[in-house]
Protein backbone atom coordinates (compact mmCIF):
# COMPACT_ATOMS: atom_id res chain seq x y z
CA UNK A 1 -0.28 0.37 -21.29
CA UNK A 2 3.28 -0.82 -21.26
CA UNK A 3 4.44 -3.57 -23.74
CA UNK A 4 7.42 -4.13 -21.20
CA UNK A 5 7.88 -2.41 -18.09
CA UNK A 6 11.25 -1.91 -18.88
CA UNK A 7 9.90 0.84 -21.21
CA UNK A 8 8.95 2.92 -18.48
CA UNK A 9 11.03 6.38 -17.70
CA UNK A 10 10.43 5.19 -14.34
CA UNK A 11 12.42 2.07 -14.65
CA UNK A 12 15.84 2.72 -14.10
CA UNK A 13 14.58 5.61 -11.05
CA UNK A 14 13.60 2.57 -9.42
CA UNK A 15 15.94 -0.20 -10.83
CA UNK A 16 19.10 0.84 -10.88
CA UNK A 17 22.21 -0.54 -11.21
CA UNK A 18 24.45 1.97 -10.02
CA UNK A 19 24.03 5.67 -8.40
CA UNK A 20 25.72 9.05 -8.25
CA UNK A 21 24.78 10.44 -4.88
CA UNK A 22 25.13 14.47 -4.79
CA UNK A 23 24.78 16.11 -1.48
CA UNK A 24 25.82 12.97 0.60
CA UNK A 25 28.93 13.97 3.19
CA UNK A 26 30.39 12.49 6.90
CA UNK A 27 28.55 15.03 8.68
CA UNK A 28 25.57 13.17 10.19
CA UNK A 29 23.22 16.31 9.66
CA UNK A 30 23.09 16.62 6.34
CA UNK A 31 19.70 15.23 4.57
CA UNK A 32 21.89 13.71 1.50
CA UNK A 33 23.93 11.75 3.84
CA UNK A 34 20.84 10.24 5.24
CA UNK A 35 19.37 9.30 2.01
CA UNK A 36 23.02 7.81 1.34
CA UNK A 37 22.42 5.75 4.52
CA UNK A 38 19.23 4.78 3.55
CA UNK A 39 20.75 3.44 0.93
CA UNK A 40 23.15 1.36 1.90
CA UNK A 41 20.76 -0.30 5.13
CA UNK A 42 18.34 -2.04 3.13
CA UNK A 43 21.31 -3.65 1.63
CA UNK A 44 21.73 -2.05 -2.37
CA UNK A 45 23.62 -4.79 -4.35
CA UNK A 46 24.92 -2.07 -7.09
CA UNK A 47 27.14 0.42 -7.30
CA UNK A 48 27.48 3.69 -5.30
CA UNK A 49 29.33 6.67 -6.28
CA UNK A 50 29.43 10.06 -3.82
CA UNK A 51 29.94 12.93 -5.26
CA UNK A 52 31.80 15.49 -2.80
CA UNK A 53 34.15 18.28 -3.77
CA UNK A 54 36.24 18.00 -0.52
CA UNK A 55 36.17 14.79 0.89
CA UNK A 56 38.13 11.49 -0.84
CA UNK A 57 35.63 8.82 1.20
CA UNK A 58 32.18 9.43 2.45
CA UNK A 59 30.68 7.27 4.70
CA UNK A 60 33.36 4.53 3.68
CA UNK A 61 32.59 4.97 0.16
CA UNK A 62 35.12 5.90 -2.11
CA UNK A 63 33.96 9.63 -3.01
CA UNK A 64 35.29 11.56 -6.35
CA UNK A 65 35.03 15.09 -6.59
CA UNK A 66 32.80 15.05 -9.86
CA UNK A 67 30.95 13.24 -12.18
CA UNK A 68 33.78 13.34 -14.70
CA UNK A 69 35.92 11.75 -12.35
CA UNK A 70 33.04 8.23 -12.14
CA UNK A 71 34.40 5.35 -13.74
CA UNK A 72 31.04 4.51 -15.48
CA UNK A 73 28.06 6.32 -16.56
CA UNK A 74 25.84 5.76 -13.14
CA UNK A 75 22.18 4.54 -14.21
CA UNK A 76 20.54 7.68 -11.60
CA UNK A 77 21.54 10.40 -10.28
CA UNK A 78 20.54 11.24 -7.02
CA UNK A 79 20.83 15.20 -6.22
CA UNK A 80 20.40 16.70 -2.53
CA UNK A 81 21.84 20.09 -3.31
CA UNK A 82 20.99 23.64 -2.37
CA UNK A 83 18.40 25.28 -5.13
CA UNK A 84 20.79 26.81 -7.16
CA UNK A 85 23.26 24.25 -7.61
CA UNK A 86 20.98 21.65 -8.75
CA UNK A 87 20.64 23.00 -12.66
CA UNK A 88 24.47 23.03 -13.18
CA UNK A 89 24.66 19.47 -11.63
CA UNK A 90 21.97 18.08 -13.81
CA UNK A 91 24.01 19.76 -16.54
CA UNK A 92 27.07 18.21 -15.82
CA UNK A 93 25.43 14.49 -15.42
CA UNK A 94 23.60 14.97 -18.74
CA UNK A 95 27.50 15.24 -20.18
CA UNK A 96 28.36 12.29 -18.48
CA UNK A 97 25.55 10.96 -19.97
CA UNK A 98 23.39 10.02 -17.26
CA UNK A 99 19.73 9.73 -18.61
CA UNK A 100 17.99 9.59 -15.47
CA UNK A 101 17.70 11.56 -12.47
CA UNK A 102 15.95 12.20 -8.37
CA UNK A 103 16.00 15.69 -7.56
CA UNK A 104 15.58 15.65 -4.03
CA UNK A 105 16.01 19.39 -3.58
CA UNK A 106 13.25 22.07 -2.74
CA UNK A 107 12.75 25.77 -3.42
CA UNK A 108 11.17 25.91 -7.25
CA UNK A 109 7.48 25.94 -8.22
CA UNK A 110 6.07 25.18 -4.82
CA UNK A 111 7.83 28.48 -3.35
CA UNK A 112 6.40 30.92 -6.85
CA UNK A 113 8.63 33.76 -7.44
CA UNK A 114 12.10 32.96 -8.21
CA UNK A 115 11.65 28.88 -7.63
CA UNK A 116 9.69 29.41 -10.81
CA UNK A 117 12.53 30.06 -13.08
CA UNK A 118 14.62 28.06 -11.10
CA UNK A 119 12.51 25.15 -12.18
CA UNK A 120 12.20 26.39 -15.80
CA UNK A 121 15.64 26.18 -16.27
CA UNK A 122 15.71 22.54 -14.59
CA UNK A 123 13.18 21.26 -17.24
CA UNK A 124 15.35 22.65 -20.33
CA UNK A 125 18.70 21.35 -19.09
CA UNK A 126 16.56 18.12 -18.44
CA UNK A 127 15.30 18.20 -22.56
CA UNK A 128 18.91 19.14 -23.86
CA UNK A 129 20.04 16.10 -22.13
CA UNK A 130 16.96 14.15 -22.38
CA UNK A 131 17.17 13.51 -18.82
CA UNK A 132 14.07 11.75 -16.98
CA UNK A 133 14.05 13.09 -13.53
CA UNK A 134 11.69 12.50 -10.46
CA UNK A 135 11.17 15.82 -8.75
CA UNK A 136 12.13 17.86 -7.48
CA UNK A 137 11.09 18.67 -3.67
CA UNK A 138 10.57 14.79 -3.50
CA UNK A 139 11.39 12.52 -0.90
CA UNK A 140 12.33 10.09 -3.68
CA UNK A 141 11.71 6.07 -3.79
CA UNK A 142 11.50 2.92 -2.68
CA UNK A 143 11.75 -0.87 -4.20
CA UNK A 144 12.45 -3.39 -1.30
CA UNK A 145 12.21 -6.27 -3.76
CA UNK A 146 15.40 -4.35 -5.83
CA UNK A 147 16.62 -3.37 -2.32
CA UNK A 148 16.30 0.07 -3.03
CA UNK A 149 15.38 2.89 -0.96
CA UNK A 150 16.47 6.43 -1.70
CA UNK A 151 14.12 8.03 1.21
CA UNK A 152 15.75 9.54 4.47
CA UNK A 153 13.55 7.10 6.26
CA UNK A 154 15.02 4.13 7.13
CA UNK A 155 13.15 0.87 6.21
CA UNK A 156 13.81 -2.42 7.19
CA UNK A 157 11.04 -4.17 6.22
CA UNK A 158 9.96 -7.22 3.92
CA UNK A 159 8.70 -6.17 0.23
CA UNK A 160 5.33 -6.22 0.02
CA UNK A 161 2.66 -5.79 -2.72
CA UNK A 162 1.28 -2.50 -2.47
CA UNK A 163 2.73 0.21 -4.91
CA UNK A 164 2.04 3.97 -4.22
CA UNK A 165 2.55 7.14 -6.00
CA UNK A 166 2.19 9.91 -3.87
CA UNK A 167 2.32 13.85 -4.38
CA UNK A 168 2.98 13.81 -0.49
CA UNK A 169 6.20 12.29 0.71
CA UNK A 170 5.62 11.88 4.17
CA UNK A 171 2.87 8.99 2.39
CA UNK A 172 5.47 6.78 1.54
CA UNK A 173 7.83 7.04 4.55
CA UNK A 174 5.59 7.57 7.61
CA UNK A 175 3.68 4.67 6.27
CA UNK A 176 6.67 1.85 6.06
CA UNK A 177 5.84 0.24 9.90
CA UNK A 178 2.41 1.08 9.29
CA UNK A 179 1.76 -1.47 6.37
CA UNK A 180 4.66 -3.85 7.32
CA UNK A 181 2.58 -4.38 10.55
CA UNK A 182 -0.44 -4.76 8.84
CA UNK A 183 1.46 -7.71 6.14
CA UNK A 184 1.12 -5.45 3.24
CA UNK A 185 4.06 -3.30 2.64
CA UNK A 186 5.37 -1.26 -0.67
CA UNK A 187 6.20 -3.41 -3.67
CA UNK A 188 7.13 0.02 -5.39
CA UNK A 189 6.69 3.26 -4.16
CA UNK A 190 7.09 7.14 -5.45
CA UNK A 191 7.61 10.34 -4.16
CA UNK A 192 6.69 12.48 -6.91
CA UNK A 193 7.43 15.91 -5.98
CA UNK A 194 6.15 18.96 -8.36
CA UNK A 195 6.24 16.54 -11.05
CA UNK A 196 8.45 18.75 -13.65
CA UNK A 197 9.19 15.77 -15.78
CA UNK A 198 7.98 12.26 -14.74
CA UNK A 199 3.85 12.93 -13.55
CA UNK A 200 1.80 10.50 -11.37
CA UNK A 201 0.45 9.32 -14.64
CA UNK A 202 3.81 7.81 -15.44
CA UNK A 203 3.70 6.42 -12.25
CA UNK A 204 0.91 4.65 -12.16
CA UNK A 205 2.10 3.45 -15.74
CA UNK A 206 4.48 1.62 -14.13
CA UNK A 207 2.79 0.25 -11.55
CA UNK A 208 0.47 -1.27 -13.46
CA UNK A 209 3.20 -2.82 -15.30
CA UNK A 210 4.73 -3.76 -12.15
CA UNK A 211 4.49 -7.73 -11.58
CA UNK A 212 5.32 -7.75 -8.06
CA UNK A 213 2.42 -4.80 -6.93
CA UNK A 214 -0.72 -6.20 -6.40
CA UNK A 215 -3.07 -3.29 -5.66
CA UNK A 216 -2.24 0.50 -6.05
CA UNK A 217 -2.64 3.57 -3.90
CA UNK A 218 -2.55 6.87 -4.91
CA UNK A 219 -2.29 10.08 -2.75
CA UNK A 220 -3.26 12.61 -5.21
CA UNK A 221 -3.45 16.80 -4.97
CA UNK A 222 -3.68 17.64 -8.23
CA UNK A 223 -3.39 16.19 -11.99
CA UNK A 224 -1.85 17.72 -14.63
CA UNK A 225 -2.68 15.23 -17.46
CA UNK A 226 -6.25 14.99 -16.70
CA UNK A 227 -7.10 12.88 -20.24
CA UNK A 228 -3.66 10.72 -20.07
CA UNK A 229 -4.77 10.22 -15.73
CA UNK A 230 -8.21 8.63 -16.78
CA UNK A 231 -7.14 6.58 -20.04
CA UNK A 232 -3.84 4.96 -18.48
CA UNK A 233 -6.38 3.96 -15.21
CA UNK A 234 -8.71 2.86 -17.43
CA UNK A 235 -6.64 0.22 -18.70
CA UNK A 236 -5.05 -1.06 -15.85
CA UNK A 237 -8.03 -1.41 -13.13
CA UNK A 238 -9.20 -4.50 -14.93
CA UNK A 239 -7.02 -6.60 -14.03
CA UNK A 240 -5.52 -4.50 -11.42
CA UNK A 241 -6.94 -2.39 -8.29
CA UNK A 242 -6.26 0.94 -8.23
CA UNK A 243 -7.34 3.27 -4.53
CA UNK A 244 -6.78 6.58 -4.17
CA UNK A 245 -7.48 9.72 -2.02
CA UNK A 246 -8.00 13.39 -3.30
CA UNK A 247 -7.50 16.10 -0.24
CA UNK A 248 -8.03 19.13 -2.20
CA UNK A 249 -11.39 19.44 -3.11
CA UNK A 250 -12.04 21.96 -0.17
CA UNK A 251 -10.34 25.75 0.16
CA UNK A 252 -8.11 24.68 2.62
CA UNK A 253 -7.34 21.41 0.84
CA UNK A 254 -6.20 23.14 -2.10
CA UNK A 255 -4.27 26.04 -0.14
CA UNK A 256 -1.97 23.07 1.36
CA UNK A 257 -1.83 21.26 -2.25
CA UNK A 258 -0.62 24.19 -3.74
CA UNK A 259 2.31 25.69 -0.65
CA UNK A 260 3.14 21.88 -0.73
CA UNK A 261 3.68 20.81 -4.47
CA UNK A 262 2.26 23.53 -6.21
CA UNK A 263 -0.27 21.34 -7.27
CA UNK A 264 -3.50 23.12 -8.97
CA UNK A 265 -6.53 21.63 -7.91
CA UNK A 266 -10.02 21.21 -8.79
CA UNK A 267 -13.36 21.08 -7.04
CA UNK A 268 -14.36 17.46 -5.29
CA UNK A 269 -16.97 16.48 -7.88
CA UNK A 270 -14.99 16.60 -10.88
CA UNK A 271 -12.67 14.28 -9.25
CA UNK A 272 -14.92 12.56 -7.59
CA UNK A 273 -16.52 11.75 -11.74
CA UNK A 274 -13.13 11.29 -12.75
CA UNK A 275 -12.32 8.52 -10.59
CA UNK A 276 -14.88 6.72 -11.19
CA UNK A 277 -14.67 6.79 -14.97
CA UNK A 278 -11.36 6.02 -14.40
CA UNK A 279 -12.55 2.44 -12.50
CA UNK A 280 -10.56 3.73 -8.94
CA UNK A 281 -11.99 2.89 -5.82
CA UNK A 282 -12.31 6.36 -3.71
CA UNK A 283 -10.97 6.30 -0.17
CA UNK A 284 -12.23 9.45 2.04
CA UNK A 285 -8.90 9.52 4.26
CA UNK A 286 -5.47 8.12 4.20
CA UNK A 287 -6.40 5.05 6.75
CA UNK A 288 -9.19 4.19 4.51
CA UNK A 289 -6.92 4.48 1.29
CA UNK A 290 -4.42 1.31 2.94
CA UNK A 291 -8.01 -0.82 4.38
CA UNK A 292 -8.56 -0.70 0.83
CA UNK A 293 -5.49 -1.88 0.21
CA UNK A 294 -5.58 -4.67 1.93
CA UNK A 295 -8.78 -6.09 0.69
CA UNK A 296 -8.28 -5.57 -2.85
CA UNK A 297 -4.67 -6.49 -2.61
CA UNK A 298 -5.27 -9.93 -1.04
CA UNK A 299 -8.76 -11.19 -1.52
CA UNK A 300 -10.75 -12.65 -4.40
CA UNK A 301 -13.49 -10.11 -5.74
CA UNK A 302 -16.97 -11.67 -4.48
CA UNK A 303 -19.71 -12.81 -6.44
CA UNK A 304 -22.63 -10.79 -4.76
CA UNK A 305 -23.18 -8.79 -1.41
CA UNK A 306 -24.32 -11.13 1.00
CA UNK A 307 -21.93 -11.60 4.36
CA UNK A 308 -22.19 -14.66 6.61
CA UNK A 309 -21.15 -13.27 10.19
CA UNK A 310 -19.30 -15.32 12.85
CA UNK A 311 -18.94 -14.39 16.30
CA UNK A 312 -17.69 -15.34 19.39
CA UNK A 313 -20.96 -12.72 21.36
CA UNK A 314 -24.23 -11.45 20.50
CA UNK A 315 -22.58 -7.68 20.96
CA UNK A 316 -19.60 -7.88 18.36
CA UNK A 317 -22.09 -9.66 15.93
CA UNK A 318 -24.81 -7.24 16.15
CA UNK A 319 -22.16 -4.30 15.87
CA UNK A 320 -21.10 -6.24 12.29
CA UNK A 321 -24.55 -6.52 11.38
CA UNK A 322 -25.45 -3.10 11.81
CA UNK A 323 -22.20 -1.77 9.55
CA UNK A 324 -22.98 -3.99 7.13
CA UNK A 325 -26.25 -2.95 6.75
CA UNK A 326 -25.46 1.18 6.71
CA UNK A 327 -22.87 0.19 3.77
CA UNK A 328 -25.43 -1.88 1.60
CA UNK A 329 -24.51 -5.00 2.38
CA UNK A 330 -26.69 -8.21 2.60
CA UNK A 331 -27.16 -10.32 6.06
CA UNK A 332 -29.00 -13.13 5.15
CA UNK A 333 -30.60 -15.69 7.05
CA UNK A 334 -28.94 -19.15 6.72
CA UNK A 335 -29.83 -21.93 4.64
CA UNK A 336 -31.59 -24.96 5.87
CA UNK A 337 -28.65 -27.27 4.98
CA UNK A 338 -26.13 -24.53 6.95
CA UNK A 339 -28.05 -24.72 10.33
CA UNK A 340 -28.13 -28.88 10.21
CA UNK A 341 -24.30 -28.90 9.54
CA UNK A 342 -24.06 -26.40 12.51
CA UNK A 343 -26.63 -28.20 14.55
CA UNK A 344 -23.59 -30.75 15.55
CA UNK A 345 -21.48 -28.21 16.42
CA UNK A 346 -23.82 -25.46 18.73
CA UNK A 347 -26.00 -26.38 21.46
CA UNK A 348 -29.83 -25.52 21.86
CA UNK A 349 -28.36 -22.70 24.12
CA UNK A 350 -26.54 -20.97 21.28
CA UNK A 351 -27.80 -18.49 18.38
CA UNK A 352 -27.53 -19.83 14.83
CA UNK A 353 -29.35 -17.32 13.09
CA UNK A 354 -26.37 -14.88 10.67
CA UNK A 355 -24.66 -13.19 12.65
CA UNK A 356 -23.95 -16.58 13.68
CA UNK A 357 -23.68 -16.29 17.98
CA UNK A 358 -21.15 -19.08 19.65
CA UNK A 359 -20.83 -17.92 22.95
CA UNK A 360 -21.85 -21.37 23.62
CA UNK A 361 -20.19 -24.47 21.78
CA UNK A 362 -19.82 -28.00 22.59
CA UNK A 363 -15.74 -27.64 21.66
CA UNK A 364 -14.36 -24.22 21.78
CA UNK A 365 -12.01 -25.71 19.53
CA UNK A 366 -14.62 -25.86 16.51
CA UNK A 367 -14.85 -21.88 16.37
CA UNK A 368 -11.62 -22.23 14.44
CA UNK A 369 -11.59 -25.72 12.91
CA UNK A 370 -15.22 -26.84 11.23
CA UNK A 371 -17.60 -24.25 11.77
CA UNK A 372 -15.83 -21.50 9.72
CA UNK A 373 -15.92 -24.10 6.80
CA UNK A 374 -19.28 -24.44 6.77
CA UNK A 375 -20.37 -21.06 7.44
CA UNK A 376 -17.99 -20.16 3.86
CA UNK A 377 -19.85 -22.73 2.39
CA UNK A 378 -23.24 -20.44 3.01
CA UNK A 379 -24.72 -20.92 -0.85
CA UNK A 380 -26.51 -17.98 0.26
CA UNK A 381 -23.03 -15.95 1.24
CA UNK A 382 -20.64 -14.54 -0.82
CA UNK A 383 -18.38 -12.84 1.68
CA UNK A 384 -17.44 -14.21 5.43
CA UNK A 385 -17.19 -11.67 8.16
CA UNK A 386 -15.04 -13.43 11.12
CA UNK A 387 -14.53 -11.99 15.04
CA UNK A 388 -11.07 -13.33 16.15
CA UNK A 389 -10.22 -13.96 19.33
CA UNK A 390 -7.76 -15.91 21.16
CA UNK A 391 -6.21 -14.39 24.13
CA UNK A 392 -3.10 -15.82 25.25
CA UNK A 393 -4.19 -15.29 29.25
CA UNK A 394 -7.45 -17.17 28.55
CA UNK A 395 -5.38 -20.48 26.77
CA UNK A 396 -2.76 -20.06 29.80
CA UNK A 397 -5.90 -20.27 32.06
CA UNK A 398 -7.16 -23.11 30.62
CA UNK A 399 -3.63 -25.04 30.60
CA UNK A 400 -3.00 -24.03 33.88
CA UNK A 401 -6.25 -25.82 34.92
CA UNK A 402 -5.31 -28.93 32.88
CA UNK A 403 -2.53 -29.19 34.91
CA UNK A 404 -0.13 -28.70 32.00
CA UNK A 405 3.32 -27.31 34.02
CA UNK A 406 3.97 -24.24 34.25
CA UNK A 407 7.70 -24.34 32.13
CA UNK A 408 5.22 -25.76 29.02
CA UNK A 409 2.65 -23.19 29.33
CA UNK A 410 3.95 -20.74 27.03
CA UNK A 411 4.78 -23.19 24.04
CA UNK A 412 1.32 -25.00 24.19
CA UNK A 413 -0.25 -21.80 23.76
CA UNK A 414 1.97 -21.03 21.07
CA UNK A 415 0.87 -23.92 19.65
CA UNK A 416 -2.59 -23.51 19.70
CA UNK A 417 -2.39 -20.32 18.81
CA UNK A 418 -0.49 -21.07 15.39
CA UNK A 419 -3.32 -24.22 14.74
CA UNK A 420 -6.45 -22.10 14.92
CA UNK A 421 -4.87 -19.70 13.13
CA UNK A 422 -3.24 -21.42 10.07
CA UNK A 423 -6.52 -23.28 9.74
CA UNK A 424 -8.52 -19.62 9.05
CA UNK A 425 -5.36 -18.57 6.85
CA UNK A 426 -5.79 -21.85 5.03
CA UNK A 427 -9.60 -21.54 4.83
CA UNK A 428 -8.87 -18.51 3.09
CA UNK A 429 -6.50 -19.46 1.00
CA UNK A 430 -8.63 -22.16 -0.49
CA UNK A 431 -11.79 -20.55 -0.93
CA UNK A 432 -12.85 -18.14 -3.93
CA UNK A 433 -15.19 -16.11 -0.92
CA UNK A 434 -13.01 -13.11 1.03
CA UNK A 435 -12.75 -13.61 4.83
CA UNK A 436 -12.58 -10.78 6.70
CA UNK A 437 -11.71 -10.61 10.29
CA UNK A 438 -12.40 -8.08 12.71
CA UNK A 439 -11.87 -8.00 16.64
CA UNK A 440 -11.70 -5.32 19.25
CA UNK A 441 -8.44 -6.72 21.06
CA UNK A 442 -5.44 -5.32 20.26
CA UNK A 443 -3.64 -6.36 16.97
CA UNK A 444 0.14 -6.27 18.49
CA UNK A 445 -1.36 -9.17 20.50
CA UNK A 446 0.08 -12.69 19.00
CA UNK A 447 -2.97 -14.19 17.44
CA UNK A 448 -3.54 -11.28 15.94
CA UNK A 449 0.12 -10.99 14.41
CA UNK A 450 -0.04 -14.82 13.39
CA UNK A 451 -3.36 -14.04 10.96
CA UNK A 452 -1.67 -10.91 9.74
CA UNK A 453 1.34 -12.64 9.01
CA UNK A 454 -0.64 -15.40 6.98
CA UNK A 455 -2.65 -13.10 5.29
CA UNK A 456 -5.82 -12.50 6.89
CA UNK A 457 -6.87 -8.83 6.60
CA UNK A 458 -7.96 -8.40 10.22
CA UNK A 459 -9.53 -5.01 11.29
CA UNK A 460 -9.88 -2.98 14.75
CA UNK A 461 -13.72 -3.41 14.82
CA UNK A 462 -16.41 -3.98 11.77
CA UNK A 463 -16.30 0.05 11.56
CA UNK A 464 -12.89 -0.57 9.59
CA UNK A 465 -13.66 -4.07 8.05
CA UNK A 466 -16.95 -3.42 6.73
CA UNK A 467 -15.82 -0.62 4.30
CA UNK A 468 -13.06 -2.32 3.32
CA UNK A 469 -15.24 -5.08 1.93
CA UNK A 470 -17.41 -2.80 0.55
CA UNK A 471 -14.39 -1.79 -1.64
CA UNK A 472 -13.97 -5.33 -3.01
CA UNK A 473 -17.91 -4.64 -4.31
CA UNK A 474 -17.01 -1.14 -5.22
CA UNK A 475 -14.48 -2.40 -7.56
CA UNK A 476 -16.10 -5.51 -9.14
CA UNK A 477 -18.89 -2.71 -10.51
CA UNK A 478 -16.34 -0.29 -11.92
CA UNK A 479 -14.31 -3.05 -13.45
CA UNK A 480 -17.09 -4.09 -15.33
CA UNK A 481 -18.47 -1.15 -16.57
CA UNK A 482 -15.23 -0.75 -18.17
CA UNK A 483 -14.96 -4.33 -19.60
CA UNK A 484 -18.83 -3.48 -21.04
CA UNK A 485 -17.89 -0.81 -22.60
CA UNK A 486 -14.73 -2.05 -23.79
CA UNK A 487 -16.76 -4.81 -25.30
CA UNK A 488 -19.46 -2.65 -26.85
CA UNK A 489 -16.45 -0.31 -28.36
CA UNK A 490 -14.71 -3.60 -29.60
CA UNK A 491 -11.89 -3.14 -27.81
């Protein structure tokens, strides 16, 4: 590991203070002038300097016609340039003294014949120079808490606590709305191209380092530094989760990898055995990979299996019943002290066996206030398993009928909506068990978007929750079989 983050080759790729943009011009078609745009949206505080051999300002930049001409020595270099200018240019920063580098540019390893060379001679001008470069055929990163994103994606969103490195690019920028609607989003994230200098081990390095990234994801097609992969995860996914996905243990898998990155690949078990020596949770798919995410990156690790279920219908709670029984998970029936507490909240009419049926209740207003407290407070339950619903028709309904006026419908439902919700956020917050929510409405709907907002993992259906818990368990028995044998090794 790290002794300081700052230690990382990675550091100044992804912390800069200033950057030489190659490739960047005033025509809007151009991919460098994008990733120049990109740039400047999410707001960079530090310097930019384009580099264009014709034009005195792009994009209302001041522009000089080369590196010489830069008034300082830029911390990155950013290069969108056809193949075979790229070399030369690193070249030239390397005089200027530039020490680290994005090559954005494709056409080398992944394309064999002459891309080969092409990239032989990137990685020597690279040494002479000792230049640290990302790349190339990368997409680049992203940092929203250094306001930093060199992608052609624009991003707009808040910074978030998941950091990725991914040998795909399309994984970091097609998934920006995706986790910024689900309250995660990137802390740090890396493109990493065909990897001819910095590697996904250096990478994940630095995100373990990384203070503000919370869980890690990894999209992975191949790894070079097999031993150096498996002793750097090894040391961070004690105190730190680390997911990840392999898609090339099959032929076609591994055809893809390799036209893509030129990634070599191995068969499925010997990553499969890798992974978990390493102490990384295994996600079978890429929506898997970010469920995981979201447990591990926001919930306490629980004690033991056992899940209390709460639902609003016998249907949704036998549906969670049922996945948590096909993933290993416990369902137990409640202690005698849990059904007296709920006994003054459920009438003889409703179920209180676990899953825990409240189609009928006394208050619908307790389904969100007391009985979630005591059904956390299960001694037999490690893990809470919630359905969520509050539809904004069905509290309009009901203040239309209480003769609340029409012009105050809208913000009393508000209101309620934002009370039962911030009292399961807060629930959460306060207890050392996970909650989990699930529901089968629609999660752009506004209940939904207040518990995401607050926190609350909340997943379309127990199909998604349930393994998603599961990988809280998942990790709590890798992390200590490494802390064991840490221990027994004296580490």
């Amino acid at each position: 590991m790290l002794d300081s983050i700052k230690q990382s080759p990675l550091f100044k790729i992804i912390n800069p203070g200033s950057i030489a943009v190659f490739g960047a011009s005033n025509s809007a078609t151009t991919m460098g002038t994008t990733l120049l745009d990109s740039i400047k949206s999410l707001g960079f505080e530090g310097a930019l300097y384009p580099i264009h051999p014709k034009e005195p300002v792009v994009q209302g930049l001041k522009a000089y016609s080369s590196i010489r001409e830069v008034p300082e020595t830029p911390d990155l270099a950013l290069l969108v340039l056809p193949t075979r200018l790229v070399a030369e240019t690193l070249d030239a920063c390397g005089k200027k003294g530039i020490k680290h580098a994005i090559v954005v540019s494709g056409g080398f390893r992944e394309v064999g014949g002459d891309g080969l060379q092409l990239q032989k001679e990137l990685e020597e001008v690279a040494g002479k120079h000792r230049i640290r470069f990302l790349g190339p055929n990368c997409i680049g990163v992203t940092n929203p808490h250094h306001k930093l994103n060199t992608t052609f994606m624009p991003f707009a969103g808040k910074p978030g606590f998941v950091g990725m490195a991914s040998q795909s690019g399309s994984f970091v920028t097609q998934m920006f709305d995706y986790l910024d609607g689900l309250g995660m989003g990137f802390s740090a994230a890396f493109s990493v191209g065909n990897e001819a200098n910095v590697d996904i081990v250096d990478c994940l390095e630095y995100l373990g380092a990384c203070p503000n990234t919370k869980v890690i994801a990894l999209y992975v097609e191949g790894i070079k530094r097999g031993r150096a992969f498996i002793e750097t995860a090894r040391s961070i996914a004690p105190h730190k989760p680390i997911v990840a996905i392999y898609v090339s243990g099959s032929e076609a898998g591994r055809r893809a990898g390799f036209s893509h990155t030129g990634s070599l690949a191995g068969p499925d078990p010997l990553y499969d055995g890798a992974f978990r020596q390493s102490g990384i949770v295994r996600a079978r798919s890429v929506t898997e990979l970010f469920d995981f995410c979201w447990t591990l990156g926001r919930l306490p690790v629980p004690e033991g299996p056992n899940v209390v279920i709460q639902t609003h219908s016998g249907g949704p709670g036998a549906a969670a019943a049922d996945a948590c029984s096909r993933a290993g998970l416990g369902v137990p029936p409640l202690s005698a002290d849990t059904l007296e507490r709920l006994s003054a909240y459920v009438p003889h009419t409703g179920s209180i066996n676990n899953p825990v049926d409240l189609t009928f209740m006394k208050n619908p207003l307790h389904y969100y206030n007391e009985i979630p407290e005591v059904l956390i407070s299960e001694e037999k339950a490690d893990i809470m398993l919630m359905y969520l619903l509050i539809s904004d028709q069905s509290i309009e309904r009901a203040l239309t009928l209480m003769g609340i006026p029409e012009d105050r419908i809208e913000n009393e439902s508000g209101k309620f909506i934002h009370q039962a919700c911030n009292r399961v956020a807060e629930l959460a917050e306060k207890q050392r068990k996970p909650l989990v929510g699930y529901t089968f409405r629609n999660l752009e709907e506004r209940f939904c978007r207040v518990l995401i907002e607050r926190g609350v993992p909340l997943y379309p259906g127990p199909e998604r929750a349930v393994p998603a818990i599961k990988a809280l368990l998942t990790y709590k028995k890798l992390r200590e079989k490494i802390l064991s044998s840490n221990a027994r090794r004296g580490a």
